[in-house]
Protein backbone atom coordinates (compact mmCIF):
# COMPACT_ATOMS: atom_id res chain seq x y z
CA UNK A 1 107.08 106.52 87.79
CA UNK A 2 103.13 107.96 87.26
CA UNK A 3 103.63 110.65 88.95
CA UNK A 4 102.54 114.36 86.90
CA UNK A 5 103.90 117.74 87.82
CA UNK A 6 100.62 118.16 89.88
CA UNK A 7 101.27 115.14 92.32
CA UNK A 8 105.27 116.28 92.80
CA UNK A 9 104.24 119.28 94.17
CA UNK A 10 102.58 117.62 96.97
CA UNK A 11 106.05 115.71 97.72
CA UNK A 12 108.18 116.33 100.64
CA UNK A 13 111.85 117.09 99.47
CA UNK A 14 113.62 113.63 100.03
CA UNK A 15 110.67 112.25 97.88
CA UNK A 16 111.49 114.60 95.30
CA UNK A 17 115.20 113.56 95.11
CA UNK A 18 114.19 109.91 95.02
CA UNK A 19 112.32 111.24 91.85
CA UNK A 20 114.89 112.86 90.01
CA UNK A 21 117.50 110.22 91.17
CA UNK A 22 115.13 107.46 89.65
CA UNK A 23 115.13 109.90 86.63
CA UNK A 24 119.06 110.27 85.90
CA UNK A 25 119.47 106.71 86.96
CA UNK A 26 117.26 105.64 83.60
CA UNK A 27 118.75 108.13 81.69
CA UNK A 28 122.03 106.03 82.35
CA UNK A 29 120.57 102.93 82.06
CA UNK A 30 119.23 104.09 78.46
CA UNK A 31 122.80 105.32 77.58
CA UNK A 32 124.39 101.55 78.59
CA UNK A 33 121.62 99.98 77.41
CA UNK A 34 122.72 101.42 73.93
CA UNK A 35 126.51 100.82 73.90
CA UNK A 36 125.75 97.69 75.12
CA UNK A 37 125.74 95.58 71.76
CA UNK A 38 127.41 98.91 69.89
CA UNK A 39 130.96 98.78 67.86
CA UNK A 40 132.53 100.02 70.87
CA UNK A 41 131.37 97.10 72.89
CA UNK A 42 131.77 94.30 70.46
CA UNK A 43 135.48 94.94 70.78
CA UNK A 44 135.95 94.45 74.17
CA UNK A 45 137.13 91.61 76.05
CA UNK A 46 134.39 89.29 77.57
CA UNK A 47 135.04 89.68 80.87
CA UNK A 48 134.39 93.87 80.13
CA UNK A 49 131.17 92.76 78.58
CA UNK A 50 130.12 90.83 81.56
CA UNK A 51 131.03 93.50 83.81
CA UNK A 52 128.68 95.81 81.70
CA UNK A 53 125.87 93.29 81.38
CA UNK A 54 126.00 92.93 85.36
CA UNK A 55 126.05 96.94 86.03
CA UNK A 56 122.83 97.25 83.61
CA UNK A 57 121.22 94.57 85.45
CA UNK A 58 122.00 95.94 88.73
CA UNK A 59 121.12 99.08 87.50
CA UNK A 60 117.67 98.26 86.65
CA UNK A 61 116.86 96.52 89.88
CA UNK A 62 117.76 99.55 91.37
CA UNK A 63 115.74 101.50 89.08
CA UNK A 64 113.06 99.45 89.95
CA UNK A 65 113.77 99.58 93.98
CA UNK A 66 113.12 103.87 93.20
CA UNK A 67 109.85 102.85 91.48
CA UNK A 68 108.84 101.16 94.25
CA UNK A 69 109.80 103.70 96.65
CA UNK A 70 108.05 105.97 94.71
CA UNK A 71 104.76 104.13 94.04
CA UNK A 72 104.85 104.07 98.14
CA UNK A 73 104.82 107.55 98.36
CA UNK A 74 100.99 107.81 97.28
């Protein structure tokens, strides 16, 4: 993201909830990221696995469509 508190003050609301949904979004991502490979996941069926390896990828490129949209804000 590289934005500090200082430059999120200067940012109009809808910017602000781009932040913060950017911000949940990875916290996800981390979470799935984790299971991914886990107990939990090892005993699922492959097609479950490849559902969950194409939500974290999708997931990422739409954490990385927020970064962009944020970077833009500057």
């Amino acid at each position: 993201m590289g934005k500090g508190w200082q430059d999120c003050v200067l940012m109009k609301e809808h910017q602000l909830r781009v932040v913060t949904e950017k911000s949940e979004l990875d916290v996800k991502r981390g979470k799935l990221t984790v299971f991914i490979g886990g107990d939990v996941w090892r005993g699922l069926d492959e097609l479950e696995q490849s559902r969950l390896n194409r939500q974290l990828e999708a997931m990422t490129l739409y954490s990385n469509i927020l970064g962009d949209r944020i970077a833009a804000f500057a």
